[in-house]
PDB file of N, CA and C in Angstrom:
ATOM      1  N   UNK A   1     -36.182  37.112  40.441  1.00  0.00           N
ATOM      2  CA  UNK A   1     -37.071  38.007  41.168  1.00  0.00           C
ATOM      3  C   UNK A   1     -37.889  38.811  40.153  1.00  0.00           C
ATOM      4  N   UNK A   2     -38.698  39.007  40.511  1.00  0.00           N
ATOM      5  CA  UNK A   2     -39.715  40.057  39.509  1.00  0.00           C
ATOM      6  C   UNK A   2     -40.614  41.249  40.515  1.00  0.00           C
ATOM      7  N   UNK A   3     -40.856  42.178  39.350  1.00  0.00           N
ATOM      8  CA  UNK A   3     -41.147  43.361  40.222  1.00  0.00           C
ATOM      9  C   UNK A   3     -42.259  44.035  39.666  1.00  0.00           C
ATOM     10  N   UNK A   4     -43.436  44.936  40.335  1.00  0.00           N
ATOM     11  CA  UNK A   4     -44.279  44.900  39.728  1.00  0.00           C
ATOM     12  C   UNK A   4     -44.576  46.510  39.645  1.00  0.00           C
ATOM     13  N   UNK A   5     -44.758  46.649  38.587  1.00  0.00           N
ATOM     14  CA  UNK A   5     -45.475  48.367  38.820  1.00  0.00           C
ATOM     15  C   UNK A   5     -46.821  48.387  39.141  1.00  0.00           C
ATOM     16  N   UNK A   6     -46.707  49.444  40.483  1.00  0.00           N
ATOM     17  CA  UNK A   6     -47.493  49.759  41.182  1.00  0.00           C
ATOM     18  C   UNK A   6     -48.324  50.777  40.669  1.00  0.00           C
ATOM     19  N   UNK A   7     -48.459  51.278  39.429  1.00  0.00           N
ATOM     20  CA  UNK A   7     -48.891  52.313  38.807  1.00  0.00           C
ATOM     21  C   UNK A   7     -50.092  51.247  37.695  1.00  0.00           C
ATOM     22  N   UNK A   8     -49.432  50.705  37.512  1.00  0.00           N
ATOM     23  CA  UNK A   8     -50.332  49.913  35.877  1.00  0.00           C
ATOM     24  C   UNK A   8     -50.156  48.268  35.831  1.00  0.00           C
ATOM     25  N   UNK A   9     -49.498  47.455  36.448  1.00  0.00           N
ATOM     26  CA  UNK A   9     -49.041  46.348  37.106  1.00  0.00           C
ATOM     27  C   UNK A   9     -48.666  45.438  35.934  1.00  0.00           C
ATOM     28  N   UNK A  10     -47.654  46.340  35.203  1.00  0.00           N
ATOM     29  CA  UNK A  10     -46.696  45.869  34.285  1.00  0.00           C
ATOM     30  C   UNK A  10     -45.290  44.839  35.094  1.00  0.00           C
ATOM     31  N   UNK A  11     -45.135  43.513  34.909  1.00  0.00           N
ATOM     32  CA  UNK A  11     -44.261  43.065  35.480  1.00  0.00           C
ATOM     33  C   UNK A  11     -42.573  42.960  34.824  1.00  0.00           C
ATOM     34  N   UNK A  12     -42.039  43.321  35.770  1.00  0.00           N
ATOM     35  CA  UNK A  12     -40.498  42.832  35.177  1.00  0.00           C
ATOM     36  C   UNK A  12     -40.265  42.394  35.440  1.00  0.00           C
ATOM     37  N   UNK A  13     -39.689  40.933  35.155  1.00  0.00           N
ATOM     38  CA  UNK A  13     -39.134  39.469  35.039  1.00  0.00           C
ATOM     39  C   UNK A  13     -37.767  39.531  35.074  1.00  0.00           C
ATOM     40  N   UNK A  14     -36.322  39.684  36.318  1.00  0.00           N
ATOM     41  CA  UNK A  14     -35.085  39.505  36.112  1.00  0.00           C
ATOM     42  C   UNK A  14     -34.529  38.851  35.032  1.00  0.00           C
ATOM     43  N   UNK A  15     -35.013  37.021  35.027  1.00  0.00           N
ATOM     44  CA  UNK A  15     -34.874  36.420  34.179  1.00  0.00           C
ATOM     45  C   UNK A  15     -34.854  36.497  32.854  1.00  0.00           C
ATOM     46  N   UNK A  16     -36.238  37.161  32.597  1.00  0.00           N
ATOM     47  CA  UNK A  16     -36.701  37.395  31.040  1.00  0.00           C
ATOM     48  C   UNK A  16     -36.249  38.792  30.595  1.00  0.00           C
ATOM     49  N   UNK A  17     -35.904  39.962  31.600  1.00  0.00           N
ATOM     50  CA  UNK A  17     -35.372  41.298  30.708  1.00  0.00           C
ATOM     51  C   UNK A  17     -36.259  41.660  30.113  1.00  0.00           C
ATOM     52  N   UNK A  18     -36.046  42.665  29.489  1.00  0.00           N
ATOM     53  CA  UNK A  18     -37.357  43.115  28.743  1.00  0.00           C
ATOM     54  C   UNK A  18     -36.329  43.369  27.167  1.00  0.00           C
ATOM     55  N   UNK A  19     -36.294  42.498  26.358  1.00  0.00           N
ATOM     56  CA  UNK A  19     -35.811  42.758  25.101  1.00  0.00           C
ATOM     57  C   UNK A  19     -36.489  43.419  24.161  1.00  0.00           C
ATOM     58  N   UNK A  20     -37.719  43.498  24.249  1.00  0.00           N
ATOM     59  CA  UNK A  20     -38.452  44.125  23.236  1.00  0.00           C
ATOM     60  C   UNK A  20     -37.948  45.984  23.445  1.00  0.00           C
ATOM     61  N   UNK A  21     -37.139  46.275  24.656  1.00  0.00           N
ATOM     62  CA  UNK A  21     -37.190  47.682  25.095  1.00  0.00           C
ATOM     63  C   UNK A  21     -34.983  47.651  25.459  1.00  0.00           C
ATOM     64  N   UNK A  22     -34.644  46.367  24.785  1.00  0.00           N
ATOM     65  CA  UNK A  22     -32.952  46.964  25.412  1.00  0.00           C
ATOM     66  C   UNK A  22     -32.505  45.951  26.485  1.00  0.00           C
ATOM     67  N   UNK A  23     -33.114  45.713  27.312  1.00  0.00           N
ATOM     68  CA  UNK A  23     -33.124  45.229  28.543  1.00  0.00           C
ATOM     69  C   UNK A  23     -32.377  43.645  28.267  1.00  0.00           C
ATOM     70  N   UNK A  24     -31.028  43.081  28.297  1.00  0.00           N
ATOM     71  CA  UNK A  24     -31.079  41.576  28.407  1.00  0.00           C
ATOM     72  C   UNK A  24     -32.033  40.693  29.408  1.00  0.00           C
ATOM     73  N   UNK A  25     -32.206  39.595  28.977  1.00  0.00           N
ATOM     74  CA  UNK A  25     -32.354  38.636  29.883  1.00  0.00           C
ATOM     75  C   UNK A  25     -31.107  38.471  30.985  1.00  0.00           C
ATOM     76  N   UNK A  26     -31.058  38.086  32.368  1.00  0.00           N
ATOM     77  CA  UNK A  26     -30.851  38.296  33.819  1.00  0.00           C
ATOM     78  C   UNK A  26     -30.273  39.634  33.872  1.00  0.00           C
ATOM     79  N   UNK A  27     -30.693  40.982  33.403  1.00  0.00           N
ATOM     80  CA  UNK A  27     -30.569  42.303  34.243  1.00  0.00           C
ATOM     81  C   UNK A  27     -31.352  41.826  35.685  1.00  0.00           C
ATOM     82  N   UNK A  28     -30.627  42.444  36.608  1.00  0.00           N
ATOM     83  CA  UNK A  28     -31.020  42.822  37.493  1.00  0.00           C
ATOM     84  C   UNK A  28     -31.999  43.934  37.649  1.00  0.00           C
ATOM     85  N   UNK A  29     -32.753  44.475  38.596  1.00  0.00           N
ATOM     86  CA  UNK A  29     -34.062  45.374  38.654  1.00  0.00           C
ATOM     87  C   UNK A  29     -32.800  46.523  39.099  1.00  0.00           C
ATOM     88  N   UNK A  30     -32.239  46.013  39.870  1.00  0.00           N
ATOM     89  CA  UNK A  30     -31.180  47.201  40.786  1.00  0.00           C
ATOM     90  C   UNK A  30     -29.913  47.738  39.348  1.00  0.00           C
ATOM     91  N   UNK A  31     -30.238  47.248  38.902  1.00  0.00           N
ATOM     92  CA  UNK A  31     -28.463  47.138  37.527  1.00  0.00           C
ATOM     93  C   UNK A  31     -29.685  48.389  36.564  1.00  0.00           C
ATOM     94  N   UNK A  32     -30.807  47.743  36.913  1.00  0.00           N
ATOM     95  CA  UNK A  32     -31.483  49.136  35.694  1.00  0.00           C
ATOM     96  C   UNK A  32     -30.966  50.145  35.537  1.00  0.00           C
ATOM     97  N   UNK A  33     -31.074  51.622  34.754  1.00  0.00           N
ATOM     98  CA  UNK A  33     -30.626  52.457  34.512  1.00  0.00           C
ATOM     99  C   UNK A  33     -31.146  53.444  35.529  1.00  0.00           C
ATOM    100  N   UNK A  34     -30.691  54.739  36.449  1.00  0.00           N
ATOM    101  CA  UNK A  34     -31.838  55.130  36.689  1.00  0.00           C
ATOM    102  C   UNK A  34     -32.651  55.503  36.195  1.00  0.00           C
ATOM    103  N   UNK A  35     -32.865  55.855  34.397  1.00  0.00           N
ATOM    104  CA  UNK A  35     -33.938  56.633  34.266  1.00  0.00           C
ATOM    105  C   UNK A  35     -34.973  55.787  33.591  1.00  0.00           C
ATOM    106  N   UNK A  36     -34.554  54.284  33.776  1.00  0.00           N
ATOM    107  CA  UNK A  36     -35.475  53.310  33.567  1.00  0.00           C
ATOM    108  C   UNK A  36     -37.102  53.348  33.880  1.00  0.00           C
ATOM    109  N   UNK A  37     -38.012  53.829  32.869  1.00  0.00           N
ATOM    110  CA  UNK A  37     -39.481  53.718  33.575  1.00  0.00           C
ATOM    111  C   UNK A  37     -40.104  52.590  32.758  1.00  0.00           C
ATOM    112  N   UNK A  38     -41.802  52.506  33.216  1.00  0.00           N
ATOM    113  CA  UNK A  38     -42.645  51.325  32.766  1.00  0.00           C
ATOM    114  C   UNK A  38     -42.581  51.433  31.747  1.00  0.00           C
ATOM    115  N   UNK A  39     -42.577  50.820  30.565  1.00  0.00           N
ATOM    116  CA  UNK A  39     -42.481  50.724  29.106  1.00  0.00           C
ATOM    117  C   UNK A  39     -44.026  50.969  29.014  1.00  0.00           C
ATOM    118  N   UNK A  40     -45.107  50.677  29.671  1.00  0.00           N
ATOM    119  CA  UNK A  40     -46.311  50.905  29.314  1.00  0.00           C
ATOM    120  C   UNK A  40     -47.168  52.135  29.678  1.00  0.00           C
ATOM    121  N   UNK A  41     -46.669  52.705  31.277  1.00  0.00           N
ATOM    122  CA  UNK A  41     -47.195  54.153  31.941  1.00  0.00           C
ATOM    123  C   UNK A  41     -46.050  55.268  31.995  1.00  0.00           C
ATOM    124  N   UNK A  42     -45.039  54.920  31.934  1.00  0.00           N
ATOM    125  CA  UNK A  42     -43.803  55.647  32.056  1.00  0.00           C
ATOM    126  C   UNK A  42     -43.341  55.857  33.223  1.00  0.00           C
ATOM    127  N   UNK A  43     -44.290  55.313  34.741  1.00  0.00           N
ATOM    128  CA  UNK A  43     -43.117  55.596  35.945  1.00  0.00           C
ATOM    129  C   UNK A  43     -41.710  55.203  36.089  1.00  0.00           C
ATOM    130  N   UNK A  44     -41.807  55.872  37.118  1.00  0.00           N
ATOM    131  CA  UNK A  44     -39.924  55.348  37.527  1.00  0.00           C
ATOM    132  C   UNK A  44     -39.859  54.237  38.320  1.00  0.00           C
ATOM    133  N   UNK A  45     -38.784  54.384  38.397  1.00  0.00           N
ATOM    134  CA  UNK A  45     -38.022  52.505  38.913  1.00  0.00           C
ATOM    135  C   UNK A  45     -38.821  52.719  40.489  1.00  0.00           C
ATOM    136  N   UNK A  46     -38.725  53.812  40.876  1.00  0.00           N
ATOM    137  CA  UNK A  46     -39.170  54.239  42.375  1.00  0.00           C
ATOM    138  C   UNK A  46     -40.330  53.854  42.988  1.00  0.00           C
ATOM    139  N   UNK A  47     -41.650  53.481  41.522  1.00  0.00           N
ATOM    140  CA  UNK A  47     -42.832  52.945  41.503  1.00  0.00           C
ATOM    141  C   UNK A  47     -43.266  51.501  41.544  1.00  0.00           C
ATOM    142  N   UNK A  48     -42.113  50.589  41.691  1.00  0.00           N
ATOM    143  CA  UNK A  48     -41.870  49.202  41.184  1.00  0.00           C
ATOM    144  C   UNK A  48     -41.392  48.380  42.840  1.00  0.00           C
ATOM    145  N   UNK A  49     -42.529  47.455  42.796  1.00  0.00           N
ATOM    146  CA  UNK A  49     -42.373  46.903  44.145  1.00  0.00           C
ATOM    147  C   UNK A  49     -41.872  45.459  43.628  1.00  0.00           C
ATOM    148  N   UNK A  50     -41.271  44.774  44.522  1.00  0.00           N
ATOM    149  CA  UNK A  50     -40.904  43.021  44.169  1.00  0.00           C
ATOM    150  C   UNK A  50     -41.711  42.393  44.532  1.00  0.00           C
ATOM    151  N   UNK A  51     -42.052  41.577  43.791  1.00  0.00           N
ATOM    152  CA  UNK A  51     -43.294  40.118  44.061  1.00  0.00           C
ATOM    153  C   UNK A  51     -42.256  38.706  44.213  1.00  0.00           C
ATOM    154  N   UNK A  52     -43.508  38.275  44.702  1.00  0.00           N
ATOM    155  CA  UNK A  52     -42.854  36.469  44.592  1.00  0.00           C
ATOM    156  C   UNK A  52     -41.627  35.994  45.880  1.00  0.00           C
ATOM    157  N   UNK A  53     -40.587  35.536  45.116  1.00  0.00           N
ATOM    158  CA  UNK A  53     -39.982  35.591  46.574  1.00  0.00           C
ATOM    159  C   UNK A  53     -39.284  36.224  47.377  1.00  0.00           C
TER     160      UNK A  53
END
């Protein structure tokens, strides 16, 4: 599943994680931390809608 910020439409990829920032490959969006924000605008997880399927 992937999820998209609704602020700057930075995507997070379950699959891919975000390693460049901590994140393994298959974190979950929900397993995030809460104080997880966009690595690029800084919102919160709260700003992040799911795409795809």
């Amino acid at each position: 599943m992937k999820y998209v910020c609704d602020a700057c439409g930075w995507e997070y990829d379950e699959e891919k994680g975000d390693p460049d920032n901590g994140i393994a490959p298959g974190t979950k969006f929900e397993d995030l931390p809460e104080d997880f924000e966009c690595p690029v605008c800084g919102v919160g997880k709260d700003m992040f809608s799911p795409v795809g399927e």
